[in-house]
Protein backbone atom coordinates (compact mmCIF):
# COMPACT_ATOMS: atom_id res chain seq x y z
CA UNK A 1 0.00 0.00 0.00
CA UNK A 2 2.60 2.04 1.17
CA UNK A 3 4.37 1.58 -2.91
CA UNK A 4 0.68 2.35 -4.23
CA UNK A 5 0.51 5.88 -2.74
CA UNK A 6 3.89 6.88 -3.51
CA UNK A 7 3.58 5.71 -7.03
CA UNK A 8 0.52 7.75 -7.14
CA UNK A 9 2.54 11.01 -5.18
CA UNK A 10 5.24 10.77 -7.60
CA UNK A 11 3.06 10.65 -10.42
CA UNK A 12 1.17 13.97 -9.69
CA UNK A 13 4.51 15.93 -8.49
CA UNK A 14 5.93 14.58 -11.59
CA UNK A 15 3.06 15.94 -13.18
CA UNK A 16 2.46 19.40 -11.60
CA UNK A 17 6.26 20.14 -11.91
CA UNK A 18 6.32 19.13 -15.91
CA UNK A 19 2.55 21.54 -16.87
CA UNK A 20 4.25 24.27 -14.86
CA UNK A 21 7.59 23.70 -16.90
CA UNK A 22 5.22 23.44 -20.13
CA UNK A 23 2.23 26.52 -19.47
CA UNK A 24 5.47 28.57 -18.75
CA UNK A 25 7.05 27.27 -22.19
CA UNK A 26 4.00 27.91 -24.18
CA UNK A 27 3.27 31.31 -22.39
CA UNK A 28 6.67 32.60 -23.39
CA UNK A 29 5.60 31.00 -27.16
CA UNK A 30 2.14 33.02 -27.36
CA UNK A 31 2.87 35.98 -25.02
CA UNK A 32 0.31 37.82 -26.15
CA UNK A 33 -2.27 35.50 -24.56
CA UNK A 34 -0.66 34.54 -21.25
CA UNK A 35 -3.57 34.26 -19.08
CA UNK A 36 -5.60 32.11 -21.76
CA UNK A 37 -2.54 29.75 -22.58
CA UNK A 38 -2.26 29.23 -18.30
CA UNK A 39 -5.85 28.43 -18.51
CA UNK A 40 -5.76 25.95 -21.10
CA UNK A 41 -2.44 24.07 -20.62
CA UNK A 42 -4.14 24.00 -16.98
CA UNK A 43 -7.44 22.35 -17.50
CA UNK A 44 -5.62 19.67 -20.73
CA UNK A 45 -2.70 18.61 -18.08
CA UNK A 46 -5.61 17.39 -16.05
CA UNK A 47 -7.81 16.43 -18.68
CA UNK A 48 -4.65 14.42 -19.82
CA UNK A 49 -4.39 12.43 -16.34
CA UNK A 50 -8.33 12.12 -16.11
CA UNK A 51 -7.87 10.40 -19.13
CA UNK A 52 -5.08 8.41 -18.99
CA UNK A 53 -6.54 6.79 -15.71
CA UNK A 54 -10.37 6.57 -17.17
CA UNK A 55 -8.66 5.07 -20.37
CA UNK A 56 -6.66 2.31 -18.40
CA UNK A 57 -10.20 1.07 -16.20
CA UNK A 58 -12.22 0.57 -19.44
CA UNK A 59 -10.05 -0.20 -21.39
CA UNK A 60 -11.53 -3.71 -21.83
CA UNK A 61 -15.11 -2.92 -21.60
CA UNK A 62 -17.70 -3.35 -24.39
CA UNK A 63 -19.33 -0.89 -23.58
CA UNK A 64 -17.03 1.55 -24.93
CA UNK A 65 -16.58 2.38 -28.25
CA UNK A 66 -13.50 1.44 -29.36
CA UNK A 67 -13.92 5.05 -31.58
CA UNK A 68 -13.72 6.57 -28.08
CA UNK A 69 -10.53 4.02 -27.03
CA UNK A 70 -8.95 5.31 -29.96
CA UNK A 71 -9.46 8.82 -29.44
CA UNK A 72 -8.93 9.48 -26.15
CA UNK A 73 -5.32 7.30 -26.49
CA UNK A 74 -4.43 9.96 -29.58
CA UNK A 75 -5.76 12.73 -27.47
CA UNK A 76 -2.93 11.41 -24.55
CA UNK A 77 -0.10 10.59 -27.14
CA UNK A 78 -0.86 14.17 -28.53
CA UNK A 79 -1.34 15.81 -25.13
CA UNK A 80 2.09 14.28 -24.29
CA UNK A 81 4.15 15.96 -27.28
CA UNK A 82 2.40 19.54 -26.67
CA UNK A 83 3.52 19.09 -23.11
CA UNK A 84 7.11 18.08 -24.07
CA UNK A 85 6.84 21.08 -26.50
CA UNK A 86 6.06 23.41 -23.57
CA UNK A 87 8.93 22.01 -21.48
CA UNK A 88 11.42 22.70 -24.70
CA UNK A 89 10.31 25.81 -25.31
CA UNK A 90 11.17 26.63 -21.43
CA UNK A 91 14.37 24.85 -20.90
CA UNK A 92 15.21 26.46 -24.11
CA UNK A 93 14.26 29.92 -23.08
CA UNK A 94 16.72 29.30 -19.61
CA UNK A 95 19.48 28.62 -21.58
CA UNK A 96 19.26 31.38 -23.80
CA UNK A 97 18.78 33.63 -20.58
CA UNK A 98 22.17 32.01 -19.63
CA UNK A 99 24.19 32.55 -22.46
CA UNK A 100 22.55 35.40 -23.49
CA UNK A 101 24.85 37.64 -21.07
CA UNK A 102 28.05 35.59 -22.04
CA UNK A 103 26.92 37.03 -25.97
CA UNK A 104 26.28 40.59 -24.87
CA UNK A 105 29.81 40.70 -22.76
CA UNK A 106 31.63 39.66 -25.32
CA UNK A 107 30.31 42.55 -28.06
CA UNK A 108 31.24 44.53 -25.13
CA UNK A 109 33.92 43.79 -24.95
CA UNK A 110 34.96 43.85 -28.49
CA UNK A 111 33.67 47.42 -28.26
CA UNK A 112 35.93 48.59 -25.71
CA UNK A 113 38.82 47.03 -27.46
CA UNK A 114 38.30 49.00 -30.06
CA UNK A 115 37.90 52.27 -28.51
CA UNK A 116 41.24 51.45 -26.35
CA UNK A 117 42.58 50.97 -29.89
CA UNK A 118 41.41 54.20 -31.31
CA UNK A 119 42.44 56.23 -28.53
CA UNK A 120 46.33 54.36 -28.42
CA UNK A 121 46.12 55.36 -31.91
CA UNK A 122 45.74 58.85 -31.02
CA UNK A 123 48.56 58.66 -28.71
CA UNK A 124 51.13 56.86 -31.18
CA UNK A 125 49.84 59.96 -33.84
CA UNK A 126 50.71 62.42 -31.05
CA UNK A 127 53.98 60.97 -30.11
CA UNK A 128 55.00 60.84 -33.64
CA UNK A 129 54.40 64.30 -34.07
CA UNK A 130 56.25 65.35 -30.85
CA UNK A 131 59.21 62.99 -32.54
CA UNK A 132 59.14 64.81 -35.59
CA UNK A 133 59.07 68.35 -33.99
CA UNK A 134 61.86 67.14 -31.99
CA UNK A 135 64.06 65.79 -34.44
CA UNK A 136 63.31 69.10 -36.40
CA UNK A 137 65.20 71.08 -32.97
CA UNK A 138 67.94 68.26 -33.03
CA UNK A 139 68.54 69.52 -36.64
CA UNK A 140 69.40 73.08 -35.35
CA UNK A 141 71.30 72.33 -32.53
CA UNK A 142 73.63 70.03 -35.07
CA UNK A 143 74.14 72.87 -37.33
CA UNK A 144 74.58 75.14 -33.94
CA UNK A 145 71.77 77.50 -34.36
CA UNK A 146 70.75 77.19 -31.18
CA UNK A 147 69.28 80.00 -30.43
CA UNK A 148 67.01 79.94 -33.74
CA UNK A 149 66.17 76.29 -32.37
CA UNK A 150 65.09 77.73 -29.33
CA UNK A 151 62.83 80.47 -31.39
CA UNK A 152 61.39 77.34 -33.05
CA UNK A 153 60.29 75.55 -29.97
CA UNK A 154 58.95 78.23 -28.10
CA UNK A 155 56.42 78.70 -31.41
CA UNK A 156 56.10 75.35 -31.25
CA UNK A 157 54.65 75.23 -27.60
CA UNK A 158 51.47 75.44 -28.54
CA UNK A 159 51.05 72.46 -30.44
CA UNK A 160 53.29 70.67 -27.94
CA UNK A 161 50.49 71.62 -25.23
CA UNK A 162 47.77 70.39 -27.78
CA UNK A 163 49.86 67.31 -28.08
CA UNK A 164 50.64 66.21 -24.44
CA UNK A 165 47.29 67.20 -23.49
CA UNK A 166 45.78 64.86 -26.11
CA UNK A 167 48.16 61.75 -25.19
CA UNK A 168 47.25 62.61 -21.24
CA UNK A 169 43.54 62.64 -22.08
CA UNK A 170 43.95 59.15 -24.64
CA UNK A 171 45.94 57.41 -21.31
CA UNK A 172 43.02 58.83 -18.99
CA UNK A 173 40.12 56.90 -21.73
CA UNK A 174 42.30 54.08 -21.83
CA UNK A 175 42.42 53.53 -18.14
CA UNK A 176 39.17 53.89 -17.42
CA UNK A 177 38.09 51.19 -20.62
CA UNK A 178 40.32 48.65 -19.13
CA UNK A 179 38.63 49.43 -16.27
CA UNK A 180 34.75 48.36 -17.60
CA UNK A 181 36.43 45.99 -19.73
CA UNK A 182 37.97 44.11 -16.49
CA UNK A 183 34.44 44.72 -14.61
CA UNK A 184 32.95 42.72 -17.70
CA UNK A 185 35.72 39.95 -18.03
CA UNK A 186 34.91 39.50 -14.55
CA UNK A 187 30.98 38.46 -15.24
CA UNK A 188 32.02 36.83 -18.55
CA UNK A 189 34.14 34.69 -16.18
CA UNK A 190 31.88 33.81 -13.70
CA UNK A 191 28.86 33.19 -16.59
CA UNK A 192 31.68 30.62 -18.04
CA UNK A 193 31.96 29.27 -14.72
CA UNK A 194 27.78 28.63 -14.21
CA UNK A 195 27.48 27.38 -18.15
CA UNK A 196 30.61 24.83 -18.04
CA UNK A 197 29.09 21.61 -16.96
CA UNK A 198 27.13 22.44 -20.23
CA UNK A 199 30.85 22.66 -21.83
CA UNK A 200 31.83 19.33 -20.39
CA UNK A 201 28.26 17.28 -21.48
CA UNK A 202 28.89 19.20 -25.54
CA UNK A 203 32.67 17.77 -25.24
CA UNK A 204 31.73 14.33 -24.13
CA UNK A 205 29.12 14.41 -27.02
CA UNK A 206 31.20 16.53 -29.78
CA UNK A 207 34.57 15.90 -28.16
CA UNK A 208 37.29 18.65 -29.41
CA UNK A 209 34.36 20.30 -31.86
CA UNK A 210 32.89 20.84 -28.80
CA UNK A 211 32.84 25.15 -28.85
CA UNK A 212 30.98 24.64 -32.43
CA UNK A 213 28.09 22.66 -31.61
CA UNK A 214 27.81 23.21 -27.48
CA UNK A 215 23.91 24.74 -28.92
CA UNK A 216 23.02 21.12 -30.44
CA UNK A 217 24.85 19.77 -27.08
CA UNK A 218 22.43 21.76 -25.00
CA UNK A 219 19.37 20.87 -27.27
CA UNK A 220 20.05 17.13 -26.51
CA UNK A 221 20.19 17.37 -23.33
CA UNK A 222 16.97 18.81 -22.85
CA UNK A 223 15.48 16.33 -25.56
CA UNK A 224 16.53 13.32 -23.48
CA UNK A 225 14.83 15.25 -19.98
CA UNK A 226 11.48 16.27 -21.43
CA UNK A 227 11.45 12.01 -23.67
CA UNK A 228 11.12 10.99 -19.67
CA UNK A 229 9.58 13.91 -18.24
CA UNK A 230 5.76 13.87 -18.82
CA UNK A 231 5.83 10.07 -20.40
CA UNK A 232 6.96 9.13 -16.58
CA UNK A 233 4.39 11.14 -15.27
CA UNK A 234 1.51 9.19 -17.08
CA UNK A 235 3.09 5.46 -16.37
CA UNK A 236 3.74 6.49 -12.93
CA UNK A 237 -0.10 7.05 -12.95
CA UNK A 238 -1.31 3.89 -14.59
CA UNK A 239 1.16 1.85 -13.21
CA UNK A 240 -0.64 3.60 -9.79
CA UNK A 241 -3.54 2.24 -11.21
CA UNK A 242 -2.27 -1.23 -11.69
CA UNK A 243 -1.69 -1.72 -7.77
CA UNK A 244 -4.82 0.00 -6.55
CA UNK A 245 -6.86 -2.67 -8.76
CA UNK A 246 -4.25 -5.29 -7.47
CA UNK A 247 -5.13 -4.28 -3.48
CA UNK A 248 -8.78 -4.24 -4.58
CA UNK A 249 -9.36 -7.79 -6.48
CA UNK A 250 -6.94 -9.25 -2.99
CA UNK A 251 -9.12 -7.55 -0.63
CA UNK A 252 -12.08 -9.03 -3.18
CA UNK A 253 -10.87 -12.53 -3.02
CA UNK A 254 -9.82 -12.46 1.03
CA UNK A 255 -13.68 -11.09 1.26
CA UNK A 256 -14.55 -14.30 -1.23
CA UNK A 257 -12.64 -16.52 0.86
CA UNK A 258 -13.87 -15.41 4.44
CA UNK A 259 -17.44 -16.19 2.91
CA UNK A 260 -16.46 -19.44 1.70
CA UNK A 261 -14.73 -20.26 5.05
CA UNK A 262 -18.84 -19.17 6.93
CA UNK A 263 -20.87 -20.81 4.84
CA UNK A 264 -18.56 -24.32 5.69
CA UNK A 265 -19.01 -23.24 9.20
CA UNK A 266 -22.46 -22.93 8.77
CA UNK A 267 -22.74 -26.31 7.02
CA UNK A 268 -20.70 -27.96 9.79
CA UNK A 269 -23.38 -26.41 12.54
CA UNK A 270 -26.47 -27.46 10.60
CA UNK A 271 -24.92 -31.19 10.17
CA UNK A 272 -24.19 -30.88 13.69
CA UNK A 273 -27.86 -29.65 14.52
CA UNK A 274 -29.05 -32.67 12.33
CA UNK A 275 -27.26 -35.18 14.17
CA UNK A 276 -28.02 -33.99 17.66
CA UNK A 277 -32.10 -34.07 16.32
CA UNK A 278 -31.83 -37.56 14.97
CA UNK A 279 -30.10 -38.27 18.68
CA UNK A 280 -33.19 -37.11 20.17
CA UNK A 281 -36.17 -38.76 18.17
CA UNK A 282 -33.77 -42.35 19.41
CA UNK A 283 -33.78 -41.15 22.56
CA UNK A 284 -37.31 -40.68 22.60
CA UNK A 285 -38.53 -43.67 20.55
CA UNK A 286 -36.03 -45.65 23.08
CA UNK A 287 -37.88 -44.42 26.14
CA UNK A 288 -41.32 -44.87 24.75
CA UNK A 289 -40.28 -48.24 24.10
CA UNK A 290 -38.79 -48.58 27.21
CA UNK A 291 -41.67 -47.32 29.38
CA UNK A 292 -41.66 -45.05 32.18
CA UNK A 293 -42.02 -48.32 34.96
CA UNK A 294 -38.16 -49.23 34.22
CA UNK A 295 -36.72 -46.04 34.58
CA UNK A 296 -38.87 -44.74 37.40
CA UNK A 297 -36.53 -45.83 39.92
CA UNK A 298 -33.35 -44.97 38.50
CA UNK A 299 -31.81 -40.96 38.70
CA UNK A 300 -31.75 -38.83 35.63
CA UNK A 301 -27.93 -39.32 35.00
CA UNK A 302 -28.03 -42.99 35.79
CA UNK A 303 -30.52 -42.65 32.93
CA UNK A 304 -28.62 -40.69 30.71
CA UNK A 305 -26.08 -42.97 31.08
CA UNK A 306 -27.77 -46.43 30.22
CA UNK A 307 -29.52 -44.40 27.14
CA UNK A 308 -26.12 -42.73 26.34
CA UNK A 309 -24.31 -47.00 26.29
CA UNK A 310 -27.77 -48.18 24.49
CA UNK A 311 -26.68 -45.73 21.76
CA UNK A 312 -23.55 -46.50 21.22
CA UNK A 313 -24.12 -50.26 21.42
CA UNK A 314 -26.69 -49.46 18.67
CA UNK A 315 -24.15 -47.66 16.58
CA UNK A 316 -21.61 -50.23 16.79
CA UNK A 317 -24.02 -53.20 16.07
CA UNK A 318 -24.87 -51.24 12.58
């Protein structure tokens, strides 16, 4: 009994847990009708146990329509798929929510690396220039016009100014992007960290092709959970089924059985009854033959005990 009811537990947490996984799935299909799609997933998950267990008590009665068998077992088998649909379209939706970061850091991240880029290629342009302007001074202090080189750079201070601010402001940008870039690495490594048993289950399937196919990995994975999701879910319930009818035809035959055992009782009594009458019409026809003169000075058990040896000398002499 004990099996029976948690058979029949399992079955309906089994159950509830896969139409929550599959309303939720088929809401996030048709989200423009989310209360109608809870309602209806709702009332065929039950309809879909109802009839599995109605389906399994008649099934070998004539007195349904085998057009009725035969629909209500398609309207199961199909009730089963749109429920492993459901779950799909959920588990799917989770792993997409889980990658989906993992996607967006790493255009992120490709962003920043090319604005660090742009701006060190501001600073290279600005060093090169300063180069150049120097090399131009180096030029007049070779030919020893100092002085003129000095002219030079002080009318060159200007653009120096222009030019160191630029390459401090470049370094400043650059600091701060490897800054968000780091912040970003950071999540990217702990998303890797959350999504790598995935990684491992793709490279035991895929083996070192496992980074180009760890999406048809995923996918089946959650086709081998949702093949033995809701299918265990209905055989949990018949098999359920199965032991309650089992408990009721034993406790049908021990009923048949104690019955059987009474009415042999009862037969034994009545032969019993039948015997003790037939005792009585010999006793009597023994005293009447008897006479009341030859027992009327003898005492009742002294009677009952030449009546009781008269009998059995009667019943051995037959």
């Amino acid at each position: 009994m004990f099996l029976t009811i948690l058979t029949f537990l399992s079955a309906i947490s089994i159950s509830i847990i896969a139409a929550g996984y599959s309303i939720i799935g088929l809401a996030t299909l048709f989200a423009g009708a989310v209360i109608p799609i809870i309602a209806m997933g709702t009332a065929l998950e039950i309809g879909k146990l109802v009839a599995a267990s109605w389906l399994y008590n008649n099934w070998r009665s004539s007195l349904v329509p085998k057009t009725l068998k035969l629909y209500l077992f398609s309207a199961i088998i199909v009730l089963i798929f749109i429920t492993s649909m459901g779950i799909f379209g959920f588990l799917s939706k989770a792993h997409l929510d889980q990658v989906k970061p993992q996607s967006g850091n790493a255009l992120n991240i490709q962003v920043l690396d090319k604005q660090i880029n742009q701006q060190q290629v501001i600073i290279d342009r600005a060093e090169k220039t300063l180069n150049s302007l120097d090399k131009a001074l180096d030029k007049y202090i070779d030919m020893e016009y100092v002085s003129r080189g000095l002219k030079e750079r002080e009318k060159q201070k200007t653009e120096r100014e222009q030019l160191n601010k630029s390459i401090s402001e470049a370094t400043a940008k650059i600091v701060e992007l490897n800054k968000t870039k780091s912040t970003i690495e950071l999540e990217q490594i702990k998303i890797e960290a959350e999504v790598g048993p995935l990684k491992y289950v793709a490279e035991l399937i895929y083996g070192d092709d496992a980074k180009s196919h760890f999406d048809e990995a995923v996918r089946i994975v959650i086709l081998i959970l949702i093949f033995v999701f809701d299918p265990l879910a209905v055989l949990l319930l018949i098999a359920a089924n199965i032991s309650l009818r089992q408990i009721r035809m034993k406790k049908s035959l021990t009923q048949v059985s104690k019955e059987e055992e009474l009415e042999k009782k009862l037969e034994r009594l009545q032969s019993r009854n039948e015997k003790l009458k037939e005792k009585e019409k010999d006793y009597k026809g023994f005293i009447e033959k008897l006479g009341a003169k030859e027992l009327s000075d003898l005492d009742p058990d002294e009677i009952k005990i030449k009546l009781d040896q008269v009998m059995d000398w009667n019943d051995k002499s037959k």
